[in-house]
Protein backbone atom coordinates (compact mmCIF):
# COMPACT_ATOMS: atom_id res chain seq x y z
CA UNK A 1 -0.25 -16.21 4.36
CA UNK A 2 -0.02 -15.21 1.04
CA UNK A 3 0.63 -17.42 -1.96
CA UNK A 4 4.00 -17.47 -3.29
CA UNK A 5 4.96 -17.67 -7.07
CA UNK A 6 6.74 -20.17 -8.27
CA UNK A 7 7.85 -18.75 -11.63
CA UNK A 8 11.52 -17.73 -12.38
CA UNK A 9 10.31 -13.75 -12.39
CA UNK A 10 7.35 -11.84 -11.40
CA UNK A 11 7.53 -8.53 -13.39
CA UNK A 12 5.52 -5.57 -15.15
CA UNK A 13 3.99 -6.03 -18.40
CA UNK A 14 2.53 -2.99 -18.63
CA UNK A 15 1.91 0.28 -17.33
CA UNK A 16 -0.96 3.01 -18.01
CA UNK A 17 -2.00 6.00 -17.27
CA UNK A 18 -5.28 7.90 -17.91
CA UNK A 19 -4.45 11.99 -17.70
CA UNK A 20 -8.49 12.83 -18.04
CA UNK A 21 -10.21 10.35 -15.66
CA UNK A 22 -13.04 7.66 -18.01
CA UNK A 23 -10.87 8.88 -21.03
CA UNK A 24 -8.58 6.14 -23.05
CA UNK A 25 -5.15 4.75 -21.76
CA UNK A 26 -1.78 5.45 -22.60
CA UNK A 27 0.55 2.78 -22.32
CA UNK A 28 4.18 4.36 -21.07
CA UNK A 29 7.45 2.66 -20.35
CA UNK A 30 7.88 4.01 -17.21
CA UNK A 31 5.99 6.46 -14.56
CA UNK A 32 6.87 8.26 -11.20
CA UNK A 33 4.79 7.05 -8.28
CA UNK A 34 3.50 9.94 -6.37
CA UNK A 35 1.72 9.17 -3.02
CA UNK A 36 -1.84 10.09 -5.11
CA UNK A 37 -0.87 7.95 -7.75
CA UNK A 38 1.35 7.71 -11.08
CA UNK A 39 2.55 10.58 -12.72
CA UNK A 40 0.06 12.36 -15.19
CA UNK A 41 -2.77 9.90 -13.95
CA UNK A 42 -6.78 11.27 -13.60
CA UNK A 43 -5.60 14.72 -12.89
CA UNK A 44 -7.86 15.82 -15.39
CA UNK A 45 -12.14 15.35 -14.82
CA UNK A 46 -15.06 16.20 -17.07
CA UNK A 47 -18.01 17.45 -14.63
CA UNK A 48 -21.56 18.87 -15.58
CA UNK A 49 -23.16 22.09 -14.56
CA UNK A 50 -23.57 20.78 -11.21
CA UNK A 51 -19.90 19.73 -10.93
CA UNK A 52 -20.97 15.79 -10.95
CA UNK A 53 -18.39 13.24 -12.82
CA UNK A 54 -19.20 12.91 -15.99
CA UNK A 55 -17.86 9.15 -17.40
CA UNK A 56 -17.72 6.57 -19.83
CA UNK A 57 -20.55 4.83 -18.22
CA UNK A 58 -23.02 6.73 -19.15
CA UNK A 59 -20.52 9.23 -22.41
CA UNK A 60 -19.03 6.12 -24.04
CA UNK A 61 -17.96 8.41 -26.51
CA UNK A 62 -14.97 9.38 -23.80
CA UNK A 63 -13.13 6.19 -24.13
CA UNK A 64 -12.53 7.50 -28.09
CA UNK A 65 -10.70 10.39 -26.21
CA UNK A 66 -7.00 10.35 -25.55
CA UNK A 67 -5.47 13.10 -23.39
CA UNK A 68 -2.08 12.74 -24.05
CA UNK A 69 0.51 14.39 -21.49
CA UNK A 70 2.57 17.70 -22.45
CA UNK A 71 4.95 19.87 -20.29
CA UNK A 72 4.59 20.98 -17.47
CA UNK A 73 1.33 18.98 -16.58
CA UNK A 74 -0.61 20.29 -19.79
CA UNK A 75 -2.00 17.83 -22.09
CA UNK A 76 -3.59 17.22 -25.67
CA UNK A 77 -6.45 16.17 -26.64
CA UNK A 78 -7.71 14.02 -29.38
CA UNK A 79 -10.57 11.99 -30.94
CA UNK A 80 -11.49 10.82 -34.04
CA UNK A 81 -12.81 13.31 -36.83
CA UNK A 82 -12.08 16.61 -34.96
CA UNK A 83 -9.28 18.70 -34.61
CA UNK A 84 -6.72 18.02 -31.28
CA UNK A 85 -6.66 20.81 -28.97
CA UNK A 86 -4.08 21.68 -26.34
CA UNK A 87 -5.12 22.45 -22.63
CA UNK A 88 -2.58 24.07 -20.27
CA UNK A 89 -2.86 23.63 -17.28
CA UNK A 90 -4.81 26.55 -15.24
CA UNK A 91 -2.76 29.96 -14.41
CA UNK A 92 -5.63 31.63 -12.88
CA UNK A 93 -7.52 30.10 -9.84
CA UNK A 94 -11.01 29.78 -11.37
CA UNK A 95 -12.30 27.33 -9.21
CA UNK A 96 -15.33 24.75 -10.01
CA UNK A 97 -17.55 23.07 -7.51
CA UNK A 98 -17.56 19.16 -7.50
CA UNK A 99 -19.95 16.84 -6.45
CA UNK A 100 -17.19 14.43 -5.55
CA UNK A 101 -16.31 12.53 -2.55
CA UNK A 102 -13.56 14.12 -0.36
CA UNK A 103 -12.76 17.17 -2.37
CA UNK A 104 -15.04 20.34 -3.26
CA UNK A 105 -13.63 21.96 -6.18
CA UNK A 106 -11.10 21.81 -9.14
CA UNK A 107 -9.90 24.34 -11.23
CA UNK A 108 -11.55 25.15 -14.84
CA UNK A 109 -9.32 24.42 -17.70
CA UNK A 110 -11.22 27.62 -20.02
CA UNK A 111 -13.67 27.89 -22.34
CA UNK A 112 -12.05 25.96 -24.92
CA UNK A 113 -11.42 22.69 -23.53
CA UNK A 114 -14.82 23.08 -22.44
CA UNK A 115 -15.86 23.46 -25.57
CA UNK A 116 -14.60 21.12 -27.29
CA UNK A 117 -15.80 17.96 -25.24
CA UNK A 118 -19.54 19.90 -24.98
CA UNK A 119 -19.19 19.67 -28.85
CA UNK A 120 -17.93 15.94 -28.47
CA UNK A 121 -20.26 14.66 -25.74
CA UNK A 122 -23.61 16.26 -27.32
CA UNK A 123 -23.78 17.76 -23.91
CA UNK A 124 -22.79 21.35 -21.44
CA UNK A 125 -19.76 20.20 -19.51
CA UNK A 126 -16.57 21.49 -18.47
CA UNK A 127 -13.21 20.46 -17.52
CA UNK A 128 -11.22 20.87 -14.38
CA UNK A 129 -7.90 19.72 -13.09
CA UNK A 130 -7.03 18.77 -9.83
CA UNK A 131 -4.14 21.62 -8.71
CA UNK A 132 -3.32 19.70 -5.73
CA UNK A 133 -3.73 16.41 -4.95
CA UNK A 134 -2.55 16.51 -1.33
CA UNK A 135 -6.33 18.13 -0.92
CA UNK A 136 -8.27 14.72 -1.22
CA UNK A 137 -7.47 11.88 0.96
CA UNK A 138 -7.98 7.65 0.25
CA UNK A 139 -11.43 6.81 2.33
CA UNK A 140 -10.66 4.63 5.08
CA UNK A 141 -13.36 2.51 4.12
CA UNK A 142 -11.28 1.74 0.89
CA UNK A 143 -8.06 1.11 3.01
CA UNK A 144 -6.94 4.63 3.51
CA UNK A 145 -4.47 5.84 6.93
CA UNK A 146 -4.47 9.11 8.01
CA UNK A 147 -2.63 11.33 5.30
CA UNK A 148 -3.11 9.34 2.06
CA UNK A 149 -3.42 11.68 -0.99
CA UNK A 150 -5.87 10.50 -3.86
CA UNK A 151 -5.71 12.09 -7.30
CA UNK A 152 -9.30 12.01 -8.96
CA UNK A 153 -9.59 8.10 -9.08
CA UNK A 154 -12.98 6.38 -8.00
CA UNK A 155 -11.03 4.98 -4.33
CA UNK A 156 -7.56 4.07 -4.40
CA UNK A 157 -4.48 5.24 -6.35
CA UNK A 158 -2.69 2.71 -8.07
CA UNK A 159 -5.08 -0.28 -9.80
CA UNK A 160 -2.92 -3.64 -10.36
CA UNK A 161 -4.23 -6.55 -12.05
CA UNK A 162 -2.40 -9.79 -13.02
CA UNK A 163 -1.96 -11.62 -16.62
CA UNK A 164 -2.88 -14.85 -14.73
CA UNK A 165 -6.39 -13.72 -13.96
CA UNK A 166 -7.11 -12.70 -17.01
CA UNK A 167 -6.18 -15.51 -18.18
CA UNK A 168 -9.06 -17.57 -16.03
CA UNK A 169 -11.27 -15.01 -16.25
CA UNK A 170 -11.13 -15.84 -20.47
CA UNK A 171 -11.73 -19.64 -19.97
CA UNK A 172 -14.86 -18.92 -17.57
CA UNK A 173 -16.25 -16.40 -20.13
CA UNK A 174 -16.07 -19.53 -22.63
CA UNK A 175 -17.50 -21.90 -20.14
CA UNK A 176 -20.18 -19.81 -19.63
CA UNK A 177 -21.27 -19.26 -23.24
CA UNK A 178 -21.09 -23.28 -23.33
CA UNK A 179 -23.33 -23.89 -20.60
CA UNK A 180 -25.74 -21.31 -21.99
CA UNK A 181 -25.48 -22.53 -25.67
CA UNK A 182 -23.71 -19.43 -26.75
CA UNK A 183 -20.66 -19.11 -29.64
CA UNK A 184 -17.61 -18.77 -27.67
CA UNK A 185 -16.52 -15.30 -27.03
CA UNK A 186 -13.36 -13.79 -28.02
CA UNK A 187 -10.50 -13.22 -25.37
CA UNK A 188 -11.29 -9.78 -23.34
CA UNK A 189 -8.14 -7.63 -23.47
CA UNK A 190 -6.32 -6.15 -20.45
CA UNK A 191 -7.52 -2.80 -21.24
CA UNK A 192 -11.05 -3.66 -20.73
CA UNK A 193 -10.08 -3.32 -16.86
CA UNK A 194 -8.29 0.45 -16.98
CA UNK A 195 -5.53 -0.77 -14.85
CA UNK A 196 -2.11 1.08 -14.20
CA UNK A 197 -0.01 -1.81 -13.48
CA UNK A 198 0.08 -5.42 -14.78
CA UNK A 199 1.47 -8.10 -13.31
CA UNK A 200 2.76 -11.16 -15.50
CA UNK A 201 4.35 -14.04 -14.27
CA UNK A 202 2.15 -15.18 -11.51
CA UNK A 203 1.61 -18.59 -11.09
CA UNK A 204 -2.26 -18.98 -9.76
CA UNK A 205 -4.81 -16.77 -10.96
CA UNK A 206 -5.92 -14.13 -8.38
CA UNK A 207 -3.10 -14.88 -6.44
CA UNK A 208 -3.53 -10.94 -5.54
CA UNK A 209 -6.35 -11.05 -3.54
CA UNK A 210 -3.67 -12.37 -0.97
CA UNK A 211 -1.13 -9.76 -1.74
CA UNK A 212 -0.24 -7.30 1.39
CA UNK A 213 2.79 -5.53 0.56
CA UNK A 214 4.12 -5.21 -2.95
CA UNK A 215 7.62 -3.76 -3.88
CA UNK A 216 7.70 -2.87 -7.82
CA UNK A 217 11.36 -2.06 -8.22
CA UNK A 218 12.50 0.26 -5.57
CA UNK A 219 9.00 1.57 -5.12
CA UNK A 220 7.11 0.10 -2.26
CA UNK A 221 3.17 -0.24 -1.81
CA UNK A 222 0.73 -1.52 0.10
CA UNK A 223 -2.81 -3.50 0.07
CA UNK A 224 -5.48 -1.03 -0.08
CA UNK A 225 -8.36 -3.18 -1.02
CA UNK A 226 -10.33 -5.63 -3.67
CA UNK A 227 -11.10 -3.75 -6.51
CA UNK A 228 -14.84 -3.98 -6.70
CA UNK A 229 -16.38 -3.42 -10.61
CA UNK A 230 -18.81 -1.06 -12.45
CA UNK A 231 -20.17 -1.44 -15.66
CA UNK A 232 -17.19 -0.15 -17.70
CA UNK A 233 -15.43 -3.70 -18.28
CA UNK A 234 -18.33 -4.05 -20.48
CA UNK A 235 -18.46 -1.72 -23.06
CA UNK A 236 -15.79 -2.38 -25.90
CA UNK A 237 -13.27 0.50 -25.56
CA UNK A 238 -13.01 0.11 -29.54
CA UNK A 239 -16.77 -0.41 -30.84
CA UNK A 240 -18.31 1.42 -27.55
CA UNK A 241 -20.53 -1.53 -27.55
CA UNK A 242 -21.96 -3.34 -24.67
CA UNK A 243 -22.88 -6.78 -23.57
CA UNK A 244 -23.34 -8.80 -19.95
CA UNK A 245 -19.76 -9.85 -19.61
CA UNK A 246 -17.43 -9.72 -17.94
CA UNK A 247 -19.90 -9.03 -15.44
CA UNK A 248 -22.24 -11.86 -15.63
CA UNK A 249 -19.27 -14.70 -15.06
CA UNK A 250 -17.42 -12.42 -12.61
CA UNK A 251 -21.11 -12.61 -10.48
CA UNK A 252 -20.95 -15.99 -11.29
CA UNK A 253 -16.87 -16.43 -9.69
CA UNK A 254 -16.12 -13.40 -7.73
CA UNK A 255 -18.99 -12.06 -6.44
CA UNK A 256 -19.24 -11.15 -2.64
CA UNK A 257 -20.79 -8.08 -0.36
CA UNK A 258 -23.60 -8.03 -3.61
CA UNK A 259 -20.26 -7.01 -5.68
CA UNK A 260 -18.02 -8.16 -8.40
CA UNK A 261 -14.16 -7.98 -8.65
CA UNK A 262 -11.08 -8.17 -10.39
CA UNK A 263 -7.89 -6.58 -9.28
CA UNK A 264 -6.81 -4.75 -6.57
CA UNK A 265 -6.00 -1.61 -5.35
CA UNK A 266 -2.39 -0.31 -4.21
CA UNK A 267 -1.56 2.87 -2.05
CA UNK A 268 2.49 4.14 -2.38
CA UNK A 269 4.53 3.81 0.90
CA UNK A 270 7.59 5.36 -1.08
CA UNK A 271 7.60 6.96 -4.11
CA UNK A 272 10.12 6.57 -7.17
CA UNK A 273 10.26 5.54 -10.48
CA UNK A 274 8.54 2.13 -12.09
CA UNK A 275 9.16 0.88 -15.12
CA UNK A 276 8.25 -1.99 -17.93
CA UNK A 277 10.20 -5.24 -16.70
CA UNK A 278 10.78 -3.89 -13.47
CA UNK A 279 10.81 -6.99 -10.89
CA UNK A 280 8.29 -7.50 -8.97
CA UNK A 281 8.02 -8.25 -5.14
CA UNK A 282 5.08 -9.65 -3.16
CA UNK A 283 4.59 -10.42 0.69
């Protein structure tokens, strides 16, 4: 069974979206929930010649980038020391083969957009949008049924992660850098972890893992699966510097399958709108 809270209110601290997918958040006071996903969320990708994902992994540079969202689905974009550029969404079906998991092409957003990241990223690349997102489907291996639309995140739609475990997950990173003779680290922000819902107001840290059904105002949503971690919680979204952690305490706490993990991942079973403060409901 699931653990309970035991805290007057379970609610949502914060919501973000991220219109190009490895690009910065935007923090927004409320969002539609689409079956794929929130409004405006990683509809947007930056591929290579060969149509493969290009991210923030490898292009820290990328989390300097804010797309934010315009009419009708367009967006601008923005980074430090060059001029912002507007992208509207594609009117003519140029498509662009991807090297992606469960869908084969996007559309290319022009010559300009594509420019401007190429000039950003030191590197050829282009920028496609995702036209419909009905066309890609949630893997059953990462919890998906039979008609569950994906925009162009990694596995699941919606990413939820709780105040509470962050809040252990900051006291481990200082007992590790005690035990190894290290100066104590400063706190790791929420952001660090690119989710689109948090959760404050749980009682026991990683409470989720246990969570099955989850009702965030009048929008329901299920369990999907354990969010399993790359390398991008450690590179400072700010500095674009890099280190071990979280990573080396998470392998330390919350390692299993050879994998680390914080948060977990939610698919829609209605849609609607969610908001800041909206309660929260867990089975």
């Amino acid at each position: 069974m699931a653990r309970r809270t035991t805290l007057d209110r379970v609610y949502v601290s914060s919501l973000r979206i991220y219109p190009v997918k490895s690009t910065a958040g935007l923090g927004v006071p409320e969002a539609v929930v689409h079956p794929w996903g929130l409004e405006n969320d990683r509809r947007w990708m930056v591929v290579d010649t060969g149509g493969a994902t290009i991210t923030a992994r490898v292009h820290r540079r990328l989390l300097h980038v804010t797309a934010t969202p315009q009419r009708g689905g367009a967006i601008t974009l923005s980074a430090p020391e060059v001029p912002p550029l507007d992208v509207e969404v594609p009117r003519r079906n140029v498509p662009v083969p991807l090297a992606m998991s469960r869908i084969e092409s996007g559309l290319s957003a022009g010559p300009a957009a594509d420019e401007w990241l190429s000039v950003l990223l030191d590197e050829t690349v282009r920028l496609v949008w995702l036209d419909d997102p009905s066309r890609r489907t949630v893997d059953e291996s990462h919890g998906g049924h039979p008609g569950d639309a994906l925009n162009l995140s990694d596995a699941g739609p919606i990413l939820v992660t709780s105040t509470s475990s962050l809040d252990r997950l900051n006291d481990w990173l200082k007992k590790t850098a005690l035990d190894r003779g290290e100066p104590p680290p400063d706190p790791l922000p929420m952001v660090r972890f690119r989710s689109n819902v948090v959760v404050d107001g749980v009682d026991e840290a990683f409470a989720e893992d246990e969570w099955k059904l989850v009702r965030i105002g009048e929008v329901e949503l299920r369990f999907a699966e354990h969010c399993d971690r790359c390398v991008l919680p450690t590179i400072d979204p700010v500095t674009l510097d890099g280190s071990k952690e979280p990573t080396r305490t998470l392998a330390l706490r919350r390692q299993w399958d050879h994998r680390v993990f914080f948060g977990i991942r939610l698919i829609p079973s209605t849609t609607g709108v969610v908001r800041l403060g909206d309660d929260v409901t867990i089975r």
